[in-house]
C-alpha atoms as a PDB file:
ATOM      1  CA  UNK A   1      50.863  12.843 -12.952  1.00  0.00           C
ATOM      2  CA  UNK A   2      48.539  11.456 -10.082  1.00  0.00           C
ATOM      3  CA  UNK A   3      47.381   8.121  -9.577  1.00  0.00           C
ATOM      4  CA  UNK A   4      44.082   7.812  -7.040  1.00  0.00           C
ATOM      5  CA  UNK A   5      43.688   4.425  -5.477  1.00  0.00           C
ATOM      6  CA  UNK A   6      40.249   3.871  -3.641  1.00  0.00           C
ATOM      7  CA  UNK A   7      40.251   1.528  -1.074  1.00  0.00           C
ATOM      8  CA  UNK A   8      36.758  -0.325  -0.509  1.00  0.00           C
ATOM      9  CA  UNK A   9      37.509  -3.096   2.414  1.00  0.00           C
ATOM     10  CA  UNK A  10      36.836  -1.883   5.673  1.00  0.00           C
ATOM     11  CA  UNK A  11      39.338  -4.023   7.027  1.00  0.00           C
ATOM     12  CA  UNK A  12      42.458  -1.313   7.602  1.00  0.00           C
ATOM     13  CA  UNK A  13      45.633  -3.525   5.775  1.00  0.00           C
ATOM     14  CA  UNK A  14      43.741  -6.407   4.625  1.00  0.00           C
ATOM     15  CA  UNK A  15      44.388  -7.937   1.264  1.00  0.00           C
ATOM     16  CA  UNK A  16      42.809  -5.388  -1.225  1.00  0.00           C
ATOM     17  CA  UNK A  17      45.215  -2.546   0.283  1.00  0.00           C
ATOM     18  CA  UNK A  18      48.106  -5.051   0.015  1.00  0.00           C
ATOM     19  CA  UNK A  19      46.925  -5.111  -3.348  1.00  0.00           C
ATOM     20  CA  UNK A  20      46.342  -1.210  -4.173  1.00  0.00           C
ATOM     21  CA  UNK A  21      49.904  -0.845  -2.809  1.00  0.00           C
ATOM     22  CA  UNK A  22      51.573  -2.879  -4.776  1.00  0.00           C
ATOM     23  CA  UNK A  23      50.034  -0.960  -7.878  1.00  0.00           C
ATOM     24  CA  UNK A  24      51.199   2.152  -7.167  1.00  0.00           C
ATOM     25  CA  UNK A  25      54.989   0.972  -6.583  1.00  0.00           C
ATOM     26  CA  UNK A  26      56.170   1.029 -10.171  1.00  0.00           C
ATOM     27  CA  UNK A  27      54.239   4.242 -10.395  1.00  0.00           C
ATOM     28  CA  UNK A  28      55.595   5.804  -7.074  1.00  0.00           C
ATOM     29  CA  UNK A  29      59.190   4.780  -9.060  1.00  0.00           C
ATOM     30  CA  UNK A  30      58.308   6.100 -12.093  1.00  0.00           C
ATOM     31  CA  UNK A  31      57.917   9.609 -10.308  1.00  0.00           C
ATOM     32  CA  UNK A  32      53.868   9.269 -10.081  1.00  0.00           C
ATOM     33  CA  UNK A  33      52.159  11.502  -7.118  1.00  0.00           C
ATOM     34  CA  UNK A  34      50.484   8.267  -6.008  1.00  0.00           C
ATOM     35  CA  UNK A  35      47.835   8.547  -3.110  1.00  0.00           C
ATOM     36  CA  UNK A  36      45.670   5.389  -1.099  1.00  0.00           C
ATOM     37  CA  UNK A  37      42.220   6.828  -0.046  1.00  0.00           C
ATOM     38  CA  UNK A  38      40.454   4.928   2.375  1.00  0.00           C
ATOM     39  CA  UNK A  39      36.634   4.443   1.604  1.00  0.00           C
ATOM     40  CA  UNK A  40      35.396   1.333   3.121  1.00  0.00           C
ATOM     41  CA  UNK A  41      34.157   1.801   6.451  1.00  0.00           C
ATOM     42  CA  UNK A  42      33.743   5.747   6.135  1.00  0.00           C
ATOM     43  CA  UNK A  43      30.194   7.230   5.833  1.00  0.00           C
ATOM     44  CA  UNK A  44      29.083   7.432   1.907  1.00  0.00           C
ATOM     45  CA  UNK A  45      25.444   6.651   1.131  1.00  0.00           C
ATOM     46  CA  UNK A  46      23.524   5.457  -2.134  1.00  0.00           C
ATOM     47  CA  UNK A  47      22.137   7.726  -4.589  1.00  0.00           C
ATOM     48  CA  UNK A  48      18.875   8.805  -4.160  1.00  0.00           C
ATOM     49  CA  UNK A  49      18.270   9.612  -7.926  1.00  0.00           C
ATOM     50  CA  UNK A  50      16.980  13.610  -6.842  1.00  0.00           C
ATOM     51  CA  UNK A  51      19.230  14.023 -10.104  1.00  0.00           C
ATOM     52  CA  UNK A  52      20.249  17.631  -8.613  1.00  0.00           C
ATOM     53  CA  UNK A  53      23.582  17.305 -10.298  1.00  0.00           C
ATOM     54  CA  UNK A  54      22.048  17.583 -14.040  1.00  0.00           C
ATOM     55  CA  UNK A  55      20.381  20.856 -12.427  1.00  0.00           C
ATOM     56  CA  UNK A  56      23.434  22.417 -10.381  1.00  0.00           C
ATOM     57  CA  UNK A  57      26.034  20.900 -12.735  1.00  0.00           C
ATOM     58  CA  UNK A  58      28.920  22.189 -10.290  1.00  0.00           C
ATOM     59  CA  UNK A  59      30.646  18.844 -10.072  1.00  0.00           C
ATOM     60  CA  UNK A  60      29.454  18.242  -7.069  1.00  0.00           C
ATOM     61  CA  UNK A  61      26.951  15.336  -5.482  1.00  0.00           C
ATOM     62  CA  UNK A  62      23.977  17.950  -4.308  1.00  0.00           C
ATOM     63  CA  UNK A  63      23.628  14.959  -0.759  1.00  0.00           C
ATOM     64  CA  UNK A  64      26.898  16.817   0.800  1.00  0.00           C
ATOM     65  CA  UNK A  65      26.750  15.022   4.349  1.00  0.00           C
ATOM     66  CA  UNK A  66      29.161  12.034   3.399  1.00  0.00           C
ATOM     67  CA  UNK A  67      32.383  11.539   1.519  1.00  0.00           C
ATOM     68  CA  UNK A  68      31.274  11.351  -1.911  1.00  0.00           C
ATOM     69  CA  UNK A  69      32.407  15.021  -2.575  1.00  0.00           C
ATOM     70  CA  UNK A  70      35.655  14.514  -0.635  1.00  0.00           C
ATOM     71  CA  UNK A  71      36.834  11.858  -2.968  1.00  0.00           C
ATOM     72  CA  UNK A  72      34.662  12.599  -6.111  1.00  0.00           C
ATOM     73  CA  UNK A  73      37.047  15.884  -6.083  1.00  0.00           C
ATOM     74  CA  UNK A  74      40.505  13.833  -5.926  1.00  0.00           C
ATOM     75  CA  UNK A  75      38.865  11.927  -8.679  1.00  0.00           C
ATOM     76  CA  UNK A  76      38.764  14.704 -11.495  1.00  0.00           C
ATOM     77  CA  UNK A  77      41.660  15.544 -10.548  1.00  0.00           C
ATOM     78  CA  UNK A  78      43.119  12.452 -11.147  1.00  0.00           C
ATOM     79  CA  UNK A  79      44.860  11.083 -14.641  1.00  0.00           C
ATOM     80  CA  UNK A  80      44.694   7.686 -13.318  1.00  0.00           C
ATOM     81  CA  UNK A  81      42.021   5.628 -10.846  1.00  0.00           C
ATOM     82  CA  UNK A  82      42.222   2.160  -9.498  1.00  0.00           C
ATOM     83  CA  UNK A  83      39.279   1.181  -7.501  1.00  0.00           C
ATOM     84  CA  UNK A  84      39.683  -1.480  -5.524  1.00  0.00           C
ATOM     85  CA  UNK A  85      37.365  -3.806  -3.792  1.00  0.00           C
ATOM     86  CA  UNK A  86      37.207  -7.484  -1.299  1.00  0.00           C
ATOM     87  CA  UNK A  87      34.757  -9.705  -3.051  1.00  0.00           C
ATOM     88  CA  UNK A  88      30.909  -9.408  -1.036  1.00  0.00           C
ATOM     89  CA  UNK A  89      28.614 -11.907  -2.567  1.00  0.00           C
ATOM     90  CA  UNK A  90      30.010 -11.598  -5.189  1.00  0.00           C
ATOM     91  CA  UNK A  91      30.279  -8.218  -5.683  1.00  0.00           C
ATOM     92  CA  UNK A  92      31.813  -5.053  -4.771  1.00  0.00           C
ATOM     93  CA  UNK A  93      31.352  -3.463  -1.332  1.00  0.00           C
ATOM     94  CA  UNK A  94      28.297  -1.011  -0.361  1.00  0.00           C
ATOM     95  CA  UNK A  95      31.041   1.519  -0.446  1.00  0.00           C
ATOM     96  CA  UNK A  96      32.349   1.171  -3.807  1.00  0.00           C
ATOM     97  CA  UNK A  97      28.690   0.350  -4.920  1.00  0.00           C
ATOM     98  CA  UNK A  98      27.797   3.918  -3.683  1.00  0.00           C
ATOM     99  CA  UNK A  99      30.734   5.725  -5.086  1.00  0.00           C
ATOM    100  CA  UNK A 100      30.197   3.671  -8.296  1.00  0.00           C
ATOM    101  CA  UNK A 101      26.297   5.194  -8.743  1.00  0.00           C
ATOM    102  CA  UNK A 102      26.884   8.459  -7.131  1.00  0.00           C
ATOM    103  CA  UNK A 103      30.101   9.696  -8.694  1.00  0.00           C
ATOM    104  CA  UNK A 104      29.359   8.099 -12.355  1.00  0.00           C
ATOM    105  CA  UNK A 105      26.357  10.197 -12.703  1.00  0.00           C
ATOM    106  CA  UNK A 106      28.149  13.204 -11.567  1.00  0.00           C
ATOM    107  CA  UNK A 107      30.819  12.800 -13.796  1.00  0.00           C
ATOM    108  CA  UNK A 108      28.096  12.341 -16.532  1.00  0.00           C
ATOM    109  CA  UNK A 109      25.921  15.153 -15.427  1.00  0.00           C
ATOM    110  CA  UNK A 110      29.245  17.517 -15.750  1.00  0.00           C
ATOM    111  CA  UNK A 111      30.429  16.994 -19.374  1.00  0.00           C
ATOM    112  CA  UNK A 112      31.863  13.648 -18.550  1.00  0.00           C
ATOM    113  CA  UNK A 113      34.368  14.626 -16.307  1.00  0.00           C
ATOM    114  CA  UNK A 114      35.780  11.234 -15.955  1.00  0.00           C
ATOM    115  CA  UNK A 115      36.339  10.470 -19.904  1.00  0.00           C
ATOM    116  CA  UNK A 116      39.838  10.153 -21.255  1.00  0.00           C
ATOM    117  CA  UNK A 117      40.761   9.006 -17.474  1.00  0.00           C
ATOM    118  CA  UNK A 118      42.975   5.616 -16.896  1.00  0.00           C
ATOM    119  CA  UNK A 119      41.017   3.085 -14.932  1.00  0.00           C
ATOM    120  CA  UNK A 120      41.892   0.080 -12.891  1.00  0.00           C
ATOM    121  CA  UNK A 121      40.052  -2.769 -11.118  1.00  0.00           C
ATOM    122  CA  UNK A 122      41.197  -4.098  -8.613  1.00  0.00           C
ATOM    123  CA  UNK A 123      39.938  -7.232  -6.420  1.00  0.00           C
ATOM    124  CA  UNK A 124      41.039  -9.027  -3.411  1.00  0.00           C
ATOM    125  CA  UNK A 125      38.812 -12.756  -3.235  1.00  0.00           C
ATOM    126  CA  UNK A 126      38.964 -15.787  -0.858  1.00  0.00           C
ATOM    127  CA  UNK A 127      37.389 -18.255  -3.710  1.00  0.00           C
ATOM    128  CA  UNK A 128      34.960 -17.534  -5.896  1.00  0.00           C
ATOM    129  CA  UNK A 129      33.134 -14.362  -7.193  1.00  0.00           C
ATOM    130  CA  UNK A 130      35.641 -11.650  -8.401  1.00  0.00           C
ATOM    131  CA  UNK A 131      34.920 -11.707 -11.927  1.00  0.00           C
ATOM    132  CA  UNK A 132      31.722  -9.702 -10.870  1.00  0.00           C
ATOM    133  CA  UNK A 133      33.606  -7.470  -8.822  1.00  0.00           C
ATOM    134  CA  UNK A 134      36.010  -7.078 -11.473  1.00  0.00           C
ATOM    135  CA  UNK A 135      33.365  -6.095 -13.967  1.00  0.00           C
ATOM    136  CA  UNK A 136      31.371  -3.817 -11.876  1.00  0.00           C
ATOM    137  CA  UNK A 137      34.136  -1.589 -11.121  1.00  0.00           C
ATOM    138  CA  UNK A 138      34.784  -1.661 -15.062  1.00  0.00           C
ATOM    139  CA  UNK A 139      31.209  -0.800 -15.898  1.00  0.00           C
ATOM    140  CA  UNK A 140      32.043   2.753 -14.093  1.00  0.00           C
ATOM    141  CA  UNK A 141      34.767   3.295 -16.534  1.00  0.00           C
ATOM    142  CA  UNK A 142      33.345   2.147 -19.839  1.00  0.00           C
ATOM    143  CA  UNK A 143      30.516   4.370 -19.588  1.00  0.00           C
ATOM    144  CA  UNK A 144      32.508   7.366 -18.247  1.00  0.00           C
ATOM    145  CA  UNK A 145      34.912   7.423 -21.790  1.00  0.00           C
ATOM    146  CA  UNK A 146      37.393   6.005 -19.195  1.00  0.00           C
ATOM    147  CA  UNK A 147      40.680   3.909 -20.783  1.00  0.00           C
ATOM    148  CA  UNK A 148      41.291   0.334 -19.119  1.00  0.00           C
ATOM    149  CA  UNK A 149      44.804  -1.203 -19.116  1.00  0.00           C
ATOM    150  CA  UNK A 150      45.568  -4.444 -19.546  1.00  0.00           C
ATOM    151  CA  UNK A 151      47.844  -6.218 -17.618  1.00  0.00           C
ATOM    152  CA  UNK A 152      49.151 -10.039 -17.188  1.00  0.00           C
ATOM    153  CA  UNK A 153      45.747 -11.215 -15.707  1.00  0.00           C
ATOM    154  CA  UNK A 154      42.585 -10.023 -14.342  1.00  0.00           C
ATOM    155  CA  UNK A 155      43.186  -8.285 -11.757  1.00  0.00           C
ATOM    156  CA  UNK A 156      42.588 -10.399  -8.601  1.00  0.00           C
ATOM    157  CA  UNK A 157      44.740 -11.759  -5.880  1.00  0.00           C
ATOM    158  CA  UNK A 158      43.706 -14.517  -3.492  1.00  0.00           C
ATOM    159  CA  UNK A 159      43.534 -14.559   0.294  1.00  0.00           C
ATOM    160  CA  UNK A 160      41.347 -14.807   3.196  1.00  0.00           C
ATOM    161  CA  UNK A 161      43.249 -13.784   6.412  1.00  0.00           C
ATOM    162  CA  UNK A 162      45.153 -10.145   6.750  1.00  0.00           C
ATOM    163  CA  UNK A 163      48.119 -10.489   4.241  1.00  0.00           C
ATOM    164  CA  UNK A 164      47.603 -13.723   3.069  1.00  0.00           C
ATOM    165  CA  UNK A 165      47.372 -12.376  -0.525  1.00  0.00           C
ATOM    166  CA  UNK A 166      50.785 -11.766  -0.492  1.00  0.00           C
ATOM    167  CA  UNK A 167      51.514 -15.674  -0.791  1.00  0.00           C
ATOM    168  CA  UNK A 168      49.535 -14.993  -4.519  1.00  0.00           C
ATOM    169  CA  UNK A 169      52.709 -15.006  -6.140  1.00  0.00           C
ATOM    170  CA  UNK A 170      50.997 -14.781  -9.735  1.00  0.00           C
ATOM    171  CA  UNK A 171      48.378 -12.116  -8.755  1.00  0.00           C
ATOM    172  CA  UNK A 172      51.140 -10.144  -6.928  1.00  0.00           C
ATOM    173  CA  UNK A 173      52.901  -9.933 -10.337  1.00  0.00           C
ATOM    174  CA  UNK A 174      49.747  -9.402 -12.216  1.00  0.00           C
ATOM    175  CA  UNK A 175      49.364  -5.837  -9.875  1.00  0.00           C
ATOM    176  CA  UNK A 176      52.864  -4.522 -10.463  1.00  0.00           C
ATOM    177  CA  UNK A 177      52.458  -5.009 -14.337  1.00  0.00           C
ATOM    178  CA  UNK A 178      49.093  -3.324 -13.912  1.00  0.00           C
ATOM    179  CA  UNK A 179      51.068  -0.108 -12.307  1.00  0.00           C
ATOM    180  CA  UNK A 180      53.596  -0.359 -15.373  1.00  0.00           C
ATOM    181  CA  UNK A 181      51.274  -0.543 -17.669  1.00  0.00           C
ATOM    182  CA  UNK A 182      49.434   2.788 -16.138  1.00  0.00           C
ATOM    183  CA  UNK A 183      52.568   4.677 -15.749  1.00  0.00           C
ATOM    184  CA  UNK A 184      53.160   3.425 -19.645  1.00  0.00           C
ATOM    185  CA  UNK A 185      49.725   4.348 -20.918  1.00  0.00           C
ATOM    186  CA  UNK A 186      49.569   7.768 -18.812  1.00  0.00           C
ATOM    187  CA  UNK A 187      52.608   8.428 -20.419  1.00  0.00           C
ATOM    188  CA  UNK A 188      51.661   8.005 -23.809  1.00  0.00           C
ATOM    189  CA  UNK A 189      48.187   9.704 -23.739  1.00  0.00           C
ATOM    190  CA  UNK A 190      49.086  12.773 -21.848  1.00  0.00           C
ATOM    191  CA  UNK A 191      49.834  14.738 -24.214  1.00  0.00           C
ATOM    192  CA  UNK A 192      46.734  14.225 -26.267  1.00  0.00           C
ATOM    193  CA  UNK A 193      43.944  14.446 -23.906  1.00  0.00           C
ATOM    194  CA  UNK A 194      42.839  18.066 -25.203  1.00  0.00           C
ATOM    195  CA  UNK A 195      41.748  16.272 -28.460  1.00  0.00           C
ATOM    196  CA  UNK A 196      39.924  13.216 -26.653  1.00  0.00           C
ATOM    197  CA  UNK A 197      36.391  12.596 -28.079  1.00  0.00           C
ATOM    198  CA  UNK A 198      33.378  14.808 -26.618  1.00  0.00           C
ATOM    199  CA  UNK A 199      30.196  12.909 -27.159  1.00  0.00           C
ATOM    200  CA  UNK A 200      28.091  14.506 -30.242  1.00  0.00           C
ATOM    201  CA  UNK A 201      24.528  13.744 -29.850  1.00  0.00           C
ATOM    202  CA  UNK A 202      23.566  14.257 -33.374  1.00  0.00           C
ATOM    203  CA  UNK A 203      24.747  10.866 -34.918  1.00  0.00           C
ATOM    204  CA  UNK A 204      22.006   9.017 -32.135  1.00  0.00           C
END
């Protein structure tokens, strides 16, 4: 099985990819292809609502100049995603906010290609804020069919300065349950994903 974990902060090792990393360990042990993808600072752009993907439906973003596509693909391809994200005002980064709008409607436009997916949130914070972040990122699954795991606490860890996030003793903890409980939960739904729910329009 393969785990995806998006990396929002621009800042290369800063706390959210302390973070990421220390979700994929138990699922790097438990004989997961695990791979970190590096988003924030790379070129990805908003959607421009031209809505070209409910005419081409080729699972593909029809703006093909950025990165969307690039990950978008490793996406669908993935039985497991954990997004993370540093807290911005309060909310996720431009990055993830583009790759949030963008490759939700895609997946939507394409039969749902998300649905019956594991999702994670993930969210590094100095103070305050990462609630929000925390429940934007979980708006993409929800609406996508996607599954969320639980884990020992929301999934934040707190730190300012490069590493400091390590010193979050609790919310380091709280990110190596979340990988256990993935590895668990991919485990247990694998082998029923063929009969996972298609949406039926008629009972609207």
């Amino acid at each position: 099985m393969y785990v995806l974990a998006i990396n929002g902060s621009p800042r290369k090792g800063g706390n959210t990819e302390v973070l990421l990393n220390k979700v994929l360990e138990p699922l790097d042990k438990a004989g997961w292809e695990t791979e970190l993808y590096q988003l924030g600072g790379k070129n990805i752009r908003g959607c421009i609502a031209c809505m070209k993907c409910f005419e081409n439906k080729n699972g593909k973003c029809a703006v093909d100049s950025d990165k969307l596509n690039e990950v978008y693909e490793k996406m669908v391809r993935a039985d497991a995603i954990v997004i993370g994200s540093p807290t911005y005002f309060t909310d996720v980064t431009a990055e993830i906010k583009a790759l949030i709008d963008r490759s939700g409607l895609v997946a939507i436009a394409n039969d749902r290609q998300l649905a019956g997916k594991i999702g994670g949130a993930v969210v590094a914070v100095r103070r305050g804020g990462a609630t929000h972040v925390f429940d934007t990122i979980n708006h993409l699954y929800q609406i996508s069919g996607m599954i969320i795991p639980g884990a020992t606490y929301w999934n934040m860890g707190y730190g300012l300065d490069k590493g400091e996030v390590k010193e979050d003793g609790e919310g380091m903890v709280n990110m190596y349950n979340l990988g256990e409980c993935i590895a668990w939960l991919g485990k247990a739904i694998k082998p029923h994903l063929d009969s996972f729910p298609k949406v039926d329009n008629s009972h609207g």
